[in-house]
Protein backbone atom coordinates (compact mmCIF):
# COMPACT_ATOMS: atom_id res chain seq x y z
CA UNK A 1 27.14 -32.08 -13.18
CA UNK A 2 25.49 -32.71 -16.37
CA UNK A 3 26.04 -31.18 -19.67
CA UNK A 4 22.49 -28.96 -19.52
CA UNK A 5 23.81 -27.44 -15.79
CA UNK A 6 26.04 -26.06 -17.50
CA UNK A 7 23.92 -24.76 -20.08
CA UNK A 8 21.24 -23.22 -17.81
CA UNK A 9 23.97 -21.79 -15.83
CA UNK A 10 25.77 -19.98 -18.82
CA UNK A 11 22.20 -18.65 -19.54
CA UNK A 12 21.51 -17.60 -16.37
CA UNK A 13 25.15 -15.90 -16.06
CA UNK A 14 24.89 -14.46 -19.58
CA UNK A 15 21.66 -13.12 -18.15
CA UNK A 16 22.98 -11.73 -15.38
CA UNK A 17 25.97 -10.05 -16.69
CA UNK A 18 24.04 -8.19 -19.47
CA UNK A 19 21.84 -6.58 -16.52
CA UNK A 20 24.85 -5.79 -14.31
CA UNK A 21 26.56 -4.08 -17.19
CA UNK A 22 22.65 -2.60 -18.04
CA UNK A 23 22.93 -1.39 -14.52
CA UNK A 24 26.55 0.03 -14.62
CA UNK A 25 26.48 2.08 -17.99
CA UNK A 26 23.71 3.85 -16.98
CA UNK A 27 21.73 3.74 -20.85
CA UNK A 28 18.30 4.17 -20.96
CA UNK A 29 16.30 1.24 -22.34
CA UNK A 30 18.60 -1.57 -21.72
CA UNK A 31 17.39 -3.31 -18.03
CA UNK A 32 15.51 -6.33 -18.32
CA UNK A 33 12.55 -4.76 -16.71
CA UNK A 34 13.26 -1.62 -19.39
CA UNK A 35 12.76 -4.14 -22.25
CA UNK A 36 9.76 -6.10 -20.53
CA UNK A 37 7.85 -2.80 -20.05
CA UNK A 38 8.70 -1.91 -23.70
CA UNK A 39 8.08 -5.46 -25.12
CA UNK A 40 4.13 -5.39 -23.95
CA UNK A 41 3.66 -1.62 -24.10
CA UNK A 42 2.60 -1.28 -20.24
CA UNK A 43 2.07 1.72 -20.59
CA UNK A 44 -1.04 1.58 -22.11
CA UNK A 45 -4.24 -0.52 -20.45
CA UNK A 46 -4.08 -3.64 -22.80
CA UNK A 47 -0.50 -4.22 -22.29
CA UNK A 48 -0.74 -3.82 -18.70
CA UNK A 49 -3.82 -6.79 -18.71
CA UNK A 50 -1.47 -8.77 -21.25
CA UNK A 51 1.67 -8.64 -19.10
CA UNK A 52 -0.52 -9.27 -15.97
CA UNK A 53 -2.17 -12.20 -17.63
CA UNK A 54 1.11 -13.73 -18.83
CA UNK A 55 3.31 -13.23 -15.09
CA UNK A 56 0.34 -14.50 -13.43
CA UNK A 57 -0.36 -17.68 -15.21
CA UNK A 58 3.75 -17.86 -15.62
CA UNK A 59 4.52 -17.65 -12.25
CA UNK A 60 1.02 -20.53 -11.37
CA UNK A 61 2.44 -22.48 -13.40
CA UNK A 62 6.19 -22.47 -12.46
CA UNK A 63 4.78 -22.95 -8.63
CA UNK A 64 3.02 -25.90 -9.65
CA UNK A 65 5.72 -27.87 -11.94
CA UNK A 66 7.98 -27.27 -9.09
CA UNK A 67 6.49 -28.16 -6.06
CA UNK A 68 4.59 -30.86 -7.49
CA UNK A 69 7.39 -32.53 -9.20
């Protein structure tokens, strides 16, 4: 393995443990999709086209890179 598996496996862990433990202490606020929601304000119309916008082209673009190398 090389040095940046490691890396985007600590990340991936770190990111990971912080939800289980969001999970487990039961706080309001502190999930990842908590924070998302908060971070573009979907509750309100512009947020909700924002975050839309951003996951959709996001996730097009992640299919893409992957499957075509």
């Amino acid at each position: 393995m090389e040095w940046y598996d490691w890396l985007w496996g600590g990340l991936l862990g770190l990111g990971l443990l912080a939800e289980v433990w969001a999970l487990l202490n039961r706080s309001r606020g502190d999930t990842l999709s908590e924070r998302t929601r908060a971070w573009f304000r979907t509750h309100t119309r512009p947020g909700r086209l924002v975050f839309a916008v951003a996951w959709t082209g996001f996730a097009g673009w992640f299919l893409v890179h992957i499957l075509a190398g």
